[in-house]
N, C-alpha and C. Protein backbone atom coordinates (compact mmCIF):
# COMPACT_ATOMS: atom_id res chain seq x y z
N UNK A 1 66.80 -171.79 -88.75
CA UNK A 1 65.78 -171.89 -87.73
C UNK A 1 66.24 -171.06 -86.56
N UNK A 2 64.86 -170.53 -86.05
CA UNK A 2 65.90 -169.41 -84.85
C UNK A 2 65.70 -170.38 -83.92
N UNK A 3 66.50 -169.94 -82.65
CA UNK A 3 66.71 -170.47 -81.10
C UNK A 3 65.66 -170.52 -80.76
N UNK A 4 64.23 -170.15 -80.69
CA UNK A 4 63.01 -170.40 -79.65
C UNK A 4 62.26 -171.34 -80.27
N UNK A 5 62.18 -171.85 -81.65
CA UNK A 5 61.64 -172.61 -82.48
C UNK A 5 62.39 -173.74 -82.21
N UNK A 6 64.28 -173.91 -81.92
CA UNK A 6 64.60 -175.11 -81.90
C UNK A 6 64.25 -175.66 -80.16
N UNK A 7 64.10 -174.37 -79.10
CA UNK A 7 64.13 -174.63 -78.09
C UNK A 7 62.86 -175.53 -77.78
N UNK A 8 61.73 -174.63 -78.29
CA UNK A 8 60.03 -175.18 -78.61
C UNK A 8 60.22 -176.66 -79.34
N UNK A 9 60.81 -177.10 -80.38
CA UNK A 9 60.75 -178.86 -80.66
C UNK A 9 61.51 -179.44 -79.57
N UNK A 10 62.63 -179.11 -79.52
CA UNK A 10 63.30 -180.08 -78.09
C UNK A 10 62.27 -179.94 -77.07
N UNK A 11 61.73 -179.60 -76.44
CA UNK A 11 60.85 -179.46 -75.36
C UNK A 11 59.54 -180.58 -75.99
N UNK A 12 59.07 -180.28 -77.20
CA UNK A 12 57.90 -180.96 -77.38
C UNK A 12 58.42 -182.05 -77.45
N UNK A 13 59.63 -182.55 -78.38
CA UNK A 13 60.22 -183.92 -78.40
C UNK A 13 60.38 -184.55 -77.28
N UNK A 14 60.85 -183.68 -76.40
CA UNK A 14 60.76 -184.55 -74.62
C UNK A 14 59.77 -184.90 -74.34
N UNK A 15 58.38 -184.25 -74.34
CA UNK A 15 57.33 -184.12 -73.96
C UNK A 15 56.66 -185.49 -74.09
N UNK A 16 56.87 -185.78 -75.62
CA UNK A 16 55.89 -186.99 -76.34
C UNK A 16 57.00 -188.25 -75.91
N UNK A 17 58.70 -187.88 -75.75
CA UNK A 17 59.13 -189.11 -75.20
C UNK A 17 58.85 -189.32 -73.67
N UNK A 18 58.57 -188.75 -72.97
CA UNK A 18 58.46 -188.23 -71.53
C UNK A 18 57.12 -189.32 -71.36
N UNK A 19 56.45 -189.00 -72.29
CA UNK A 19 54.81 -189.72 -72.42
C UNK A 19 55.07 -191.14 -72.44
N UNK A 20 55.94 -191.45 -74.13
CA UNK A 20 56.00 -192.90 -74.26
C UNK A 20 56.53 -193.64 -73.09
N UNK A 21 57.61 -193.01 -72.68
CA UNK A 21 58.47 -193.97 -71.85
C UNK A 21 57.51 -194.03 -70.50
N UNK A 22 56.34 -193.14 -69.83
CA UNK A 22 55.44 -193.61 -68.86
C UNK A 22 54.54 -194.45 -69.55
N UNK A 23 54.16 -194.44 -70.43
CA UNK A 23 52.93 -195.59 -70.86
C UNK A 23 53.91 -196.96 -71.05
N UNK A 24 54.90 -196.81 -71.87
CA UNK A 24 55.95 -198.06 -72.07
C UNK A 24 55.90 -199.03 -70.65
N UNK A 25 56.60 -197.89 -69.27
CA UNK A 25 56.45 -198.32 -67.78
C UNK A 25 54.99 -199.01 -67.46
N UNK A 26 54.32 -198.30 -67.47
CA UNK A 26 52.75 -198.55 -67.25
C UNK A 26 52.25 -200.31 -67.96
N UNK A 27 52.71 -200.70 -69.20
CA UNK A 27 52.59 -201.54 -69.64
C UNK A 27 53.41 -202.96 -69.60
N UNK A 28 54.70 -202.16 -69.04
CA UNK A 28 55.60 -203.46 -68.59
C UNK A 28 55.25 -203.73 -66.89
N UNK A 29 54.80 -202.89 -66.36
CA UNK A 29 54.17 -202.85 -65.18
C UNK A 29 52.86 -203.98 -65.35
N UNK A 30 51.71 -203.58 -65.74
CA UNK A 30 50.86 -204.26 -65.48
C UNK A 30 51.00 -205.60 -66.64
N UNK A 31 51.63 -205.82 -67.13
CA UNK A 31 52.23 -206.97 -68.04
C UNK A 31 52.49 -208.27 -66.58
N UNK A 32 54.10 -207.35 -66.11
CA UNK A 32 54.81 -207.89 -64.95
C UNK A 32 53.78 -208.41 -63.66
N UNK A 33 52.62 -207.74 -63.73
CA UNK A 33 51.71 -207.94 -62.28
C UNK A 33 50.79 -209.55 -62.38
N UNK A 34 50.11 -209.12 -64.08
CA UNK A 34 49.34 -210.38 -64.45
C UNK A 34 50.06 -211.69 -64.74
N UNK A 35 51.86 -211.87 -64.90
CA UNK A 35 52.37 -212.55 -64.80
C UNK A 35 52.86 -213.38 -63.66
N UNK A 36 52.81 -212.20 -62.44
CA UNK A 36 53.49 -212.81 -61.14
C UNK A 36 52.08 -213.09 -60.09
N UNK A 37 50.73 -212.97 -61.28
CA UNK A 37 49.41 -213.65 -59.87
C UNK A 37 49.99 -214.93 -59.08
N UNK A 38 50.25 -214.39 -57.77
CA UNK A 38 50.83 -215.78 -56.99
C UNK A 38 49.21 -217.28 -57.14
N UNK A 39 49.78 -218.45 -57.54
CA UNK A 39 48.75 -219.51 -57.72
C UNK A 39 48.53 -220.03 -56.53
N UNK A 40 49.13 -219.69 -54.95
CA UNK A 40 48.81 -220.55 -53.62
C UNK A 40 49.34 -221.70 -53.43
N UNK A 41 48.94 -222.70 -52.86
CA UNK A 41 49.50 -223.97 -52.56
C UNK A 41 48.23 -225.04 -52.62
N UNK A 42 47.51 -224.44 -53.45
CA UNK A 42 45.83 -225.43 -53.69
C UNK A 42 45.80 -226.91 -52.27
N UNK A 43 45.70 -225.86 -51.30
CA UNK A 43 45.72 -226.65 -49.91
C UNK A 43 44.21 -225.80 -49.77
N UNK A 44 43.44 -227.17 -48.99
CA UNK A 44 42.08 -226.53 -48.30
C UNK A 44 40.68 -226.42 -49.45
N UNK A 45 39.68 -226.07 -49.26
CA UNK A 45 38.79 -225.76 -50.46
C UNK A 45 37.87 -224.24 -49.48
N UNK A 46 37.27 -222.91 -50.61
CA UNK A 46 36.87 -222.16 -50.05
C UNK A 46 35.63 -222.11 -48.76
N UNK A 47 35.88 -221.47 -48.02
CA UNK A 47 35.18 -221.39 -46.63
C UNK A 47 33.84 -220.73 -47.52
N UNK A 48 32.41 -221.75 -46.63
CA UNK A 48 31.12 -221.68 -47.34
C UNK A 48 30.54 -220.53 -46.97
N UNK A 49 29.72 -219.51 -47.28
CA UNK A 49 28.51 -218.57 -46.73
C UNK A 49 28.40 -219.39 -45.07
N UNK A 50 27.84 -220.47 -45.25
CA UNK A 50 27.67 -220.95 -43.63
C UNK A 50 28.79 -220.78 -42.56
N UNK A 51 29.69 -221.35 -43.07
CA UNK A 51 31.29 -221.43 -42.46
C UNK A 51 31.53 -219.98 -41.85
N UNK A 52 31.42 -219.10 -43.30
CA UNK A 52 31.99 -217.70 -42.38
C UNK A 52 30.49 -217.10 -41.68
N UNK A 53 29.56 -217.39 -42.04
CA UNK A 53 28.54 -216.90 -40.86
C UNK A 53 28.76 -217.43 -39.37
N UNK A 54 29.29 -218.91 -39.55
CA UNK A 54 29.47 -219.25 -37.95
C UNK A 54 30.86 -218.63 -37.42
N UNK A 55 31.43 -217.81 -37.95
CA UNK A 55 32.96 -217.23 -37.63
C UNK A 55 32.69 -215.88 -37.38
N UNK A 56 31.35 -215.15 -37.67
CA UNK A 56 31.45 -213.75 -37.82
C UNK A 56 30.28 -213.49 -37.29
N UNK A 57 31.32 -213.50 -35.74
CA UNK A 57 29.86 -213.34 -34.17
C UNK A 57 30.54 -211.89 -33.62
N UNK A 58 31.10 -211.02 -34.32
CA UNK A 58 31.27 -209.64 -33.41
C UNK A 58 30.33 -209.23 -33.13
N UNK A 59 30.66 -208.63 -32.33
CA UNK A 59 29.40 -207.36 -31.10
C UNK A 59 30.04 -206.47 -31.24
N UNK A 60 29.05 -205.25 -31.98
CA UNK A 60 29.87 -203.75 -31.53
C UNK A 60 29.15 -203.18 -30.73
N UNK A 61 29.97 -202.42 -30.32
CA UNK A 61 29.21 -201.07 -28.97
C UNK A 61 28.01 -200.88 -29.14
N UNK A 62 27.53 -200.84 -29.88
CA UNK A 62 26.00 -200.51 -29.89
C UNK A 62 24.98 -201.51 -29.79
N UNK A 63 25.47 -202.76 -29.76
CA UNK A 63 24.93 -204.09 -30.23
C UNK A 63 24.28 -204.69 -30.94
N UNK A 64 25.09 -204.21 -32.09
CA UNK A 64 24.46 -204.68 -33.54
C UNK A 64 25.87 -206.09 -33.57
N UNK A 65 24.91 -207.13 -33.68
CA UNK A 65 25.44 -208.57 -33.62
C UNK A 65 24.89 -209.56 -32.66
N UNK A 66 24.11 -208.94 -31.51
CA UNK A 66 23.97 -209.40 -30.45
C UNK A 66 22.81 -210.39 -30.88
N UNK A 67 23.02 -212.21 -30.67
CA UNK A 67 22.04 -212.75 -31.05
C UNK A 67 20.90 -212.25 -29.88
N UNK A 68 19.63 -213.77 -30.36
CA UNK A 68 18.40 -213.47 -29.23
C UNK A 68 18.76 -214.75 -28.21
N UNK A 69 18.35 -214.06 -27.13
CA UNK A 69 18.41 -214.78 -26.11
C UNK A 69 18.21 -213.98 -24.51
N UNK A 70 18.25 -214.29 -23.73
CA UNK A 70 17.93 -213.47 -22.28
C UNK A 70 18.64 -214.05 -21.32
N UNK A 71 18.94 -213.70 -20.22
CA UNK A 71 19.48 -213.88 -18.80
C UNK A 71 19.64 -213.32 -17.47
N UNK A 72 19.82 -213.81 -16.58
CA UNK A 72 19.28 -212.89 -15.17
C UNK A 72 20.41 -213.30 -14.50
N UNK A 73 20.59 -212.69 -13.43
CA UNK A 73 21.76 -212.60 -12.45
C UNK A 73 21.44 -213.84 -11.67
N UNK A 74 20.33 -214.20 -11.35
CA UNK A 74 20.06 -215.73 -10.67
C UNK A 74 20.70 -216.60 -11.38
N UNK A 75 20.43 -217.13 -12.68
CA UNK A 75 20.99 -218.04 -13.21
C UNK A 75 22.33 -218.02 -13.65
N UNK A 76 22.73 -216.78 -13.90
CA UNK A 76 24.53 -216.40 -14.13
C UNK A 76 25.00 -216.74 -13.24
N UNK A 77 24.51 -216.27 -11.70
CA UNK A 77 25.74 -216.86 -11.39
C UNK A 77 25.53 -218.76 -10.79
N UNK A 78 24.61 -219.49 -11.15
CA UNK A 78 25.12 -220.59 -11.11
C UNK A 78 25.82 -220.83 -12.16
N UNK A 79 25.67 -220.48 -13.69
CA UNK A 79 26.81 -220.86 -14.38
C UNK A 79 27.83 -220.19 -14.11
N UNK A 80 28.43 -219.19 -13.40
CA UNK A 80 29.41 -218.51 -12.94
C UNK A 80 30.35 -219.65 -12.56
N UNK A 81 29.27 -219.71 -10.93
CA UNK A 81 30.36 -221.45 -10.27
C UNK A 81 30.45 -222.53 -11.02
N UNK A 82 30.21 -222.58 -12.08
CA UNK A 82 29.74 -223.94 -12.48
C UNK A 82 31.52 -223.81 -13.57
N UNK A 83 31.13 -222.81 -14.11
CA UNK A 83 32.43 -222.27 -15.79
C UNK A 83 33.54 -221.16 -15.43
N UNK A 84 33.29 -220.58 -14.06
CA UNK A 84 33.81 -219.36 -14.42
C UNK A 84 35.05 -219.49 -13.14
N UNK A 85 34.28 -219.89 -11.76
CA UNK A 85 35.09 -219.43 -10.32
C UNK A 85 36.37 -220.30 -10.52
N UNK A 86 36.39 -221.11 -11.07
CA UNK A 86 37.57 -222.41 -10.96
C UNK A 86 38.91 -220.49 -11.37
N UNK A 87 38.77 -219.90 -12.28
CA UNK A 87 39.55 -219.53 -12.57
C UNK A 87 39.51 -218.06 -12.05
N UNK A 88 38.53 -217.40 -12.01
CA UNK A 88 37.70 -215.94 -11.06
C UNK A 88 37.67 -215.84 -9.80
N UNK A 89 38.15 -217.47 -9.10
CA UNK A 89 37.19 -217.05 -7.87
C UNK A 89 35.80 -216.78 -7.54
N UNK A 90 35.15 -217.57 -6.55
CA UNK A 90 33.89 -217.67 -5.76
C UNK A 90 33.13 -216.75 -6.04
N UNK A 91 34.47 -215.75 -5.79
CA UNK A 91 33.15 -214.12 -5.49
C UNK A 91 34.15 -213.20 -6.41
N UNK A 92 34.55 -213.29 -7.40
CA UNK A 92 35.24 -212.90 -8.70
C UNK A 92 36.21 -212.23 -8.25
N UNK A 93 36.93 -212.61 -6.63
CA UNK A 93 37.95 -211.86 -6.51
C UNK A 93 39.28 -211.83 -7.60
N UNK A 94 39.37 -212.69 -8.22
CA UNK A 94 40.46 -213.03 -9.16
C UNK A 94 41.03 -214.33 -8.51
N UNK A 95 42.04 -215.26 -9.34
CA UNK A 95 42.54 -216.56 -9.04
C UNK A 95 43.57 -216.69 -9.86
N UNK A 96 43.61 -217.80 -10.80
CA UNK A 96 44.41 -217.86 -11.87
C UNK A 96 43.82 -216.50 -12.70
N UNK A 97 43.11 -215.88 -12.86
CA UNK A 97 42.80 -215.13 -13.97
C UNK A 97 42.10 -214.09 -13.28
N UNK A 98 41.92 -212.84 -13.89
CA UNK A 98 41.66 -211.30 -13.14
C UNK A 98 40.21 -211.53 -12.36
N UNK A 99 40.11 -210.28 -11.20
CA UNK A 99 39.01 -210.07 -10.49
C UNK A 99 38.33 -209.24 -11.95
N UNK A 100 36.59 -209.71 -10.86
CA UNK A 100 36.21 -208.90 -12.15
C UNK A 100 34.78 -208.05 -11.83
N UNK A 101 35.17 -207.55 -10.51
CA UNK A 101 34.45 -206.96 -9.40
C UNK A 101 35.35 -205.87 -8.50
N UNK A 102 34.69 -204.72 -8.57
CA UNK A 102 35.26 -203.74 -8.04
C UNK A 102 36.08 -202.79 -8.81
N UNK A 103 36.88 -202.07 -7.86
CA UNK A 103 37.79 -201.32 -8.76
C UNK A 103 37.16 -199.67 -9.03
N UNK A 104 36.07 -199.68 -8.90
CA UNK A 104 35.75 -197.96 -9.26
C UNK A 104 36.22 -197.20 -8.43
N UNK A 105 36.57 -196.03 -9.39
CA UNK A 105 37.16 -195.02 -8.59
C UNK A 105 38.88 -195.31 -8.64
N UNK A 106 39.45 -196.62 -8.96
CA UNK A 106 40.93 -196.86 -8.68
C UNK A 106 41.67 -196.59 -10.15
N UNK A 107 41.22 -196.21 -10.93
CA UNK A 107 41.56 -196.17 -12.62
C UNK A 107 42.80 -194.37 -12.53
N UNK A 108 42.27 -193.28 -11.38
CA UNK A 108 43.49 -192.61 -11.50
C UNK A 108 44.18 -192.66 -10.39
N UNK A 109 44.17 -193.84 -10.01
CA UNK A 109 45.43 -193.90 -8.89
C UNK A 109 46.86 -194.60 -9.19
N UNK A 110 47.72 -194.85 -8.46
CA UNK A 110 49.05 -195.72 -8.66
C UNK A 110 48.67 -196.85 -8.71
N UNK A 111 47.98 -197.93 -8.68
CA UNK A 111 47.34 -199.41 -8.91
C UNK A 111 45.88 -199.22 -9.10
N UNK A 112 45.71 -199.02 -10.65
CA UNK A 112 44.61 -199.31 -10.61
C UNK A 112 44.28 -201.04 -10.87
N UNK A 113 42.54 -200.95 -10.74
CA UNK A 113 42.16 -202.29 -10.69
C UNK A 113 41.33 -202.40 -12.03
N UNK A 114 41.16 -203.29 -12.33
CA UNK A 114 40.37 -203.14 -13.83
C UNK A 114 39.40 -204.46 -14.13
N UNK A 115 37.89 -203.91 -14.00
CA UNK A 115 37.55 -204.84 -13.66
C UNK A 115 36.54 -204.66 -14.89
N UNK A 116 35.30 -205.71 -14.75
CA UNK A 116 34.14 -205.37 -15.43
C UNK A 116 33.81 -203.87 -14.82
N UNK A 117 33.45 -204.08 -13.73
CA UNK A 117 32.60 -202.32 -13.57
C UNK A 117 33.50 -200.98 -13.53
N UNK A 118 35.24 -201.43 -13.52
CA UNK A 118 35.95 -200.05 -13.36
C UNK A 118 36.49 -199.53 -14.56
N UNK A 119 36.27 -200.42 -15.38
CA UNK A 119 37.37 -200.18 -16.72
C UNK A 119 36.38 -200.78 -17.84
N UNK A 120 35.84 -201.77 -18.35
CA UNK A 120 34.90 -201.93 -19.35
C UNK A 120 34.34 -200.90 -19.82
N UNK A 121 34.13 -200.26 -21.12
CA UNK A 121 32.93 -199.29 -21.61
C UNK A 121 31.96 -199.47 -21.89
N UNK A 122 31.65 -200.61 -22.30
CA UNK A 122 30.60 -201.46 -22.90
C UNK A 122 30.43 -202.73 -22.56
N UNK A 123 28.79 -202.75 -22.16
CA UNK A 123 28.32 -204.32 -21.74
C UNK A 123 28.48 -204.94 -22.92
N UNK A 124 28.44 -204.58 -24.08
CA UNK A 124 28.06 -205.34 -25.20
C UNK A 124 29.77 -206.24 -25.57
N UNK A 125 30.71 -205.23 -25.04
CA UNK A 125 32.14 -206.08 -24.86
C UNK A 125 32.25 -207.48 -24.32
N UNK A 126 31.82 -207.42 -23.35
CA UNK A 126 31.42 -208.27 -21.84
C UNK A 126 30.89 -209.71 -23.03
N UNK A 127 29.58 -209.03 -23.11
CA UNK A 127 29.20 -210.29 -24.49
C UNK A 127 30.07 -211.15 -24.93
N UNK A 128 30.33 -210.22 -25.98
CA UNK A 128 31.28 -210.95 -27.19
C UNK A 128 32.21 -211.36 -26.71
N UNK A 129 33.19 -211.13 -25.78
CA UNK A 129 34.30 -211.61 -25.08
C UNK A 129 33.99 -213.01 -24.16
N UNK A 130 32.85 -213.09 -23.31
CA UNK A 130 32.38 -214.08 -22.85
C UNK A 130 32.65 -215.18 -23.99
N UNK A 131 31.05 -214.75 -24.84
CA UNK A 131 30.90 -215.85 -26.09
C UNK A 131 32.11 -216.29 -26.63
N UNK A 132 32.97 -215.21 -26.69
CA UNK A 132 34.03 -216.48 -28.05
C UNK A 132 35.24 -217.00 -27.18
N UNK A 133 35.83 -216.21 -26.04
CA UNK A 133 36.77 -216.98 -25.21
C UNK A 133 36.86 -217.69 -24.06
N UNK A 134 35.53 -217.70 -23.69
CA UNK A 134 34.98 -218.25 -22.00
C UNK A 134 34.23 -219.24 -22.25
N UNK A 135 34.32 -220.19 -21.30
CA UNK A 135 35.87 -220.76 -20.51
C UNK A 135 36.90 -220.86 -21.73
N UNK A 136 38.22 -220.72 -20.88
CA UNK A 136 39.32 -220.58 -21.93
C UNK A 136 39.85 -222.26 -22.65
N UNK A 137 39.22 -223.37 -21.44
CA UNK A 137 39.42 -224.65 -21.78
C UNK A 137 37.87 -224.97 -23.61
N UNK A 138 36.81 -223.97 -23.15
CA UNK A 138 36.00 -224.37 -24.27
C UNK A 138 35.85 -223.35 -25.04
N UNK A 139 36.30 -222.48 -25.67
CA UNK A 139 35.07 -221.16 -25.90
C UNK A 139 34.20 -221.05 -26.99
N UNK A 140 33.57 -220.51 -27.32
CA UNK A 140 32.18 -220.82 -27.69
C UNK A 140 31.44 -221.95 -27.27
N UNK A 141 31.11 -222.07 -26.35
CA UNK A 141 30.67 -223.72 -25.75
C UNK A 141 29.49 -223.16 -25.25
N UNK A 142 29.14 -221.73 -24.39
CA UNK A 142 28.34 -221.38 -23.75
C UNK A 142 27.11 -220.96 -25.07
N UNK A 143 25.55 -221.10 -24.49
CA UNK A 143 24.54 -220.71 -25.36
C UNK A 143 24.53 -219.31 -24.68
N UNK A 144 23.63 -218.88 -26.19
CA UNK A 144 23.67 -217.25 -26.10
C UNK A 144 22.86 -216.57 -24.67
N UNK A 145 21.78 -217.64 -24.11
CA UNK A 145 21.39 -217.76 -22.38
C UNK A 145 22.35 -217.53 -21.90
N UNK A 146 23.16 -218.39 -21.79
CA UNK A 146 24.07 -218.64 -20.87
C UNK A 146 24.94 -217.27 -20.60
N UNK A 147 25.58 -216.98 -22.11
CA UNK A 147 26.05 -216.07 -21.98
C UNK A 147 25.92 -214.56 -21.22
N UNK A 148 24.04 -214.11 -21.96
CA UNK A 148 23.42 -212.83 -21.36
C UNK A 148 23.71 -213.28 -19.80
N UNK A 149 23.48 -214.57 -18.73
CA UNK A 149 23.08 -214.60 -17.64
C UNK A 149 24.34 -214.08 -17.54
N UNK A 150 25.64 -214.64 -17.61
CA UNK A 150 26.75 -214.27 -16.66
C UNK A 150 26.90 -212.76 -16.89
N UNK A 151 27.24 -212.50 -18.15
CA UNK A 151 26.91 -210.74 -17.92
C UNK A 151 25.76 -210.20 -17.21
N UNK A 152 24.71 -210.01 -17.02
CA UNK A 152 23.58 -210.07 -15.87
C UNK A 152 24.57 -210.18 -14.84
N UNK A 153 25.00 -211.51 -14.24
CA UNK A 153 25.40 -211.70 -13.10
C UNK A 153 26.59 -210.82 -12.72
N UNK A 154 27.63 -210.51 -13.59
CA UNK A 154 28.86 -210.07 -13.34
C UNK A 154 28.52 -208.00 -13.29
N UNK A 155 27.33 -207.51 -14.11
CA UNK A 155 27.28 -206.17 -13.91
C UNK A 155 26.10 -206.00 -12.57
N UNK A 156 25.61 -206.70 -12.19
CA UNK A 156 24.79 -207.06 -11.03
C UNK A 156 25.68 -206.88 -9.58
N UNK A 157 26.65 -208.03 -10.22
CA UNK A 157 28.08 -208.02 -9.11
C UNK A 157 28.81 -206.57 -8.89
N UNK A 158 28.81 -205.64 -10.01
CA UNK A 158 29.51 -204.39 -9.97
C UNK A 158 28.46 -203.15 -9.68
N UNK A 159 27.15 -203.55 -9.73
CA UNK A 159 26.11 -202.65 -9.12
C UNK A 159 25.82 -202.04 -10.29
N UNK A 160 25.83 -202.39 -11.59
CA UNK A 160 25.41 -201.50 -12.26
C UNK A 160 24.05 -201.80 -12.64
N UNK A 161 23.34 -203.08 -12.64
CA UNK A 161 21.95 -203.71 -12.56
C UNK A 161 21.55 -204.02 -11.63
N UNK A 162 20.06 -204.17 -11.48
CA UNK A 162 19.43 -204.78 -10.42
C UNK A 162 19.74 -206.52 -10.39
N UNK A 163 19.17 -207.64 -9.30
CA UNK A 163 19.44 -208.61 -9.13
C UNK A 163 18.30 -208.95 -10.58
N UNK A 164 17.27 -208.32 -10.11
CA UNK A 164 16.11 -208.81 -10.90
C UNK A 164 16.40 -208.45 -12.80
N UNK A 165 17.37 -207.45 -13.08
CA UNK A 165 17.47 -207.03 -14.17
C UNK A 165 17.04 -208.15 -15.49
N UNK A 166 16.41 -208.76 -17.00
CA UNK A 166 17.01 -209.22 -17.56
C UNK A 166 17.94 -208.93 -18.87
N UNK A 167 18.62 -209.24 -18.78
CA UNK A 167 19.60 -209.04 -19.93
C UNK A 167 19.62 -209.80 -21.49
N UNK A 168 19.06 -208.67 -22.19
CA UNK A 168 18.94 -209.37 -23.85
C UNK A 168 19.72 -208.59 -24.87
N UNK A 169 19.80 -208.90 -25.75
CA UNK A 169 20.24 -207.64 -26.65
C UNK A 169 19.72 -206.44 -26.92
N UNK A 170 18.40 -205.85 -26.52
CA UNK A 170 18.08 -204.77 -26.44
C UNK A 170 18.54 -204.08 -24.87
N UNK A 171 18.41 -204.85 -23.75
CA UNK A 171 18.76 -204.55 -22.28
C UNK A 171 20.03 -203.92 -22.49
N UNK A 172 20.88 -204.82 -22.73
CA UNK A 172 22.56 -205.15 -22.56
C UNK A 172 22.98 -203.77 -23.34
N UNK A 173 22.62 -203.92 -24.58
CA UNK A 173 23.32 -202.81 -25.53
C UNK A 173 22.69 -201.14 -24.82
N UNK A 174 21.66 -200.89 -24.01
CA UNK A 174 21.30 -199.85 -23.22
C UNK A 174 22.18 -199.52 -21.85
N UNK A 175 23.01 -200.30 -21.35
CA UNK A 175 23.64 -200.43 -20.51
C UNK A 175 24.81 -199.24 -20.20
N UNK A 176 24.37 -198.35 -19.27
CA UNK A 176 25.68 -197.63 -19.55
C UNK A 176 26.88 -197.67 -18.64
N UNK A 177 28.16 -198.35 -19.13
CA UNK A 177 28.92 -198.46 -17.87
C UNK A 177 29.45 -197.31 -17.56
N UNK A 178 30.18 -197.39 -16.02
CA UNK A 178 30.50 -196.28 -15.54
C UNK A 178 32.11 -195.82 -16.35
N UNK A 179 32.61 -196.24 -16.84
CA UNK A 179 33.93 -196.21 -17.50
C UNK A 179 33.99 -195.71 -19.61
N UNK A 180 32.23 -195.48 -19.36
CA UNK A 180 31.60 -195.59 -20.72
C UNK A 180 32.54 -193.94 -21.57
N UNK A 181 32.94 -193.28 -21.09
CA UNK A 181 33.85 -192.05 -21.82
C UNK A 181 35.34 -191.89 -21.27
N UNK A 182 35.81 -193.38 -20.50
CA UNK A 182 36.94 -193.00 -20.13
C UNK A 182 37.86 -193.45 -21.22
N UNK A 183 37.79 -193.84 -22.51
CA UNK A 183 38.36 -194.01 -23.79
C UNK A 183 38.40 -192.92 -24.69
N UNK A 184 39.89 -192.57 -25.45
CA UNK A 184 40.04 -191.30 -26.57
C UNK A 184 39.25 -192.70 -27.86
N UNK A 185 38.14 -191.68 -28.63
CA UNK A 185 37.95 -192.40 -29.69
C UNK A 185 38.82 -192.44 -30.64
N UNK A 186 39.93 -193.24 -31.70
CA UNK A 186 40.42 -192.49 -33.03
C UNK A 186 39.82 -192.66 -33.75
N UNK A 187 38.79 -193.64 -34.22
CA UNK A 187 37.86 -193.91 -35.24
C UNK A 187 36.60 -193.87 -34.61
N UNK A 188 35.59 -193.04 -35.53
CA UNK A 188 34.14 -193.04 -35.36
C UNK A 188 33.85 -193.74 -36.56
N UNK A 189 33.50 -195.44 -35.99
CA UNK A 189 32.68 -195.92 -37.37
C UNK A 189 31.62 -195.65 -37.06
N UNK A 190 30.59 -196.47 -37.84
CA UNK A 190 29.32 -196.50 -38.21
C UNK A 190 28.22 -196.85 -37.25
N UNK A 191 29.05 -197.84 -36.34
CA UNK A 191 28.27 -198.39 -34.89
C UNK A 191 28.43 -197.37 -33.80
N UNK A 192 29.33 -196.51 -33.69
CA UNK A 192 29.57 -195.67 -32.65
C UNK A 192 28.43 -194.53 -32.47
N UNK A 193 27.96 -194.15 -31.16
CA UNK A 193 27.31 -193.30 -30.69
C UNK A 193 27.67 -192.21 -29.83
């Protein structure tokens, strides 16, 4: 047999063992995977369609999530004093917890202030952040009223609405704050404009 004929089978002989021994892997692999399905600790029973609908209240920027409901700066801010000043302050100077008034214009200086109107991009933030952590003693406690009013009241407070404005999910999500391009995007999902 000459040299390029024995060189040509050793090569093919590698070839087809080269093969077996990845499919061999491949099969002790997914052998090894369907053996080690972790079984849990059969604690709890699965969360219902209802369950995770009442868990899955995001608001995105555009305000797709935003239930129905309305609110005005009159009635925000009595629930303001009523839920909010104990920890905001009267006139949202800040207290135990941040002001949430003022601040424009202070975002490129040595202290900036960061408020609803200097730093927020989105009213529709304001929302969802209200709804699920405000007050921090209840959150979700407030109705979706309740909620639109204090936003009403708090972009009212920063001049970006009128007193008379009302605020719904079509209003709110039109809203453009003044801080609305001071963010680098890294992701453009599907809600972004």
């Amino acid at each position: 047999m000459n040299s390029s004929k024995t060189v040509e089978t050793i090569i093919g002989a590698l070839v087809v063992a080269v093969a077996a021994a990845f499919a061999l892997m491949a099969a002790l692999s997914a052998s090894a995977r369907q053996a080690k399905v972790p079984q849990g600790p059969n604690l709890g029973q699965p969360a219902t369609a209802d369950q995770i609908a009442g868990w899955n209240i995001s608001v995105a920027p555009d305000g797709t999530g935003l239930p129905p409901g309305k609110g005005t700066a009159a009635l925000g801010s009595k629930i303001y004093v009523q839920r909010c000043a104990i920890c905001h302050g009267l006139n949202s100077e800040g207290s135990s917890a941040e002001e949430l008034v003022g601040g424009v214009g202070s975002l490129a200086t040595p202290e900036p202030t960061l408020t609803v109107g200097s730093y927020w991009p989105y009213a529709t933030t304001l929302f969802d952040y209200i709804r699920r952590a405000m007050p921090p003693g209840a959150p979700l406690s407030l109705t979706a009223d309740e909620v639109y009013s204090v936003c009403a009241y708090l972009l009212f407070l920063n001049g970006i609405i009128s007193k008379d404005d009302e605020m719904n999910a079509k209003t709110l999500a039109a809203i453009h704050m003044p801080n609305r391009n001071g963010f680098v995007r890294i992701y453009r999902g599907p809600h972004d404009k």
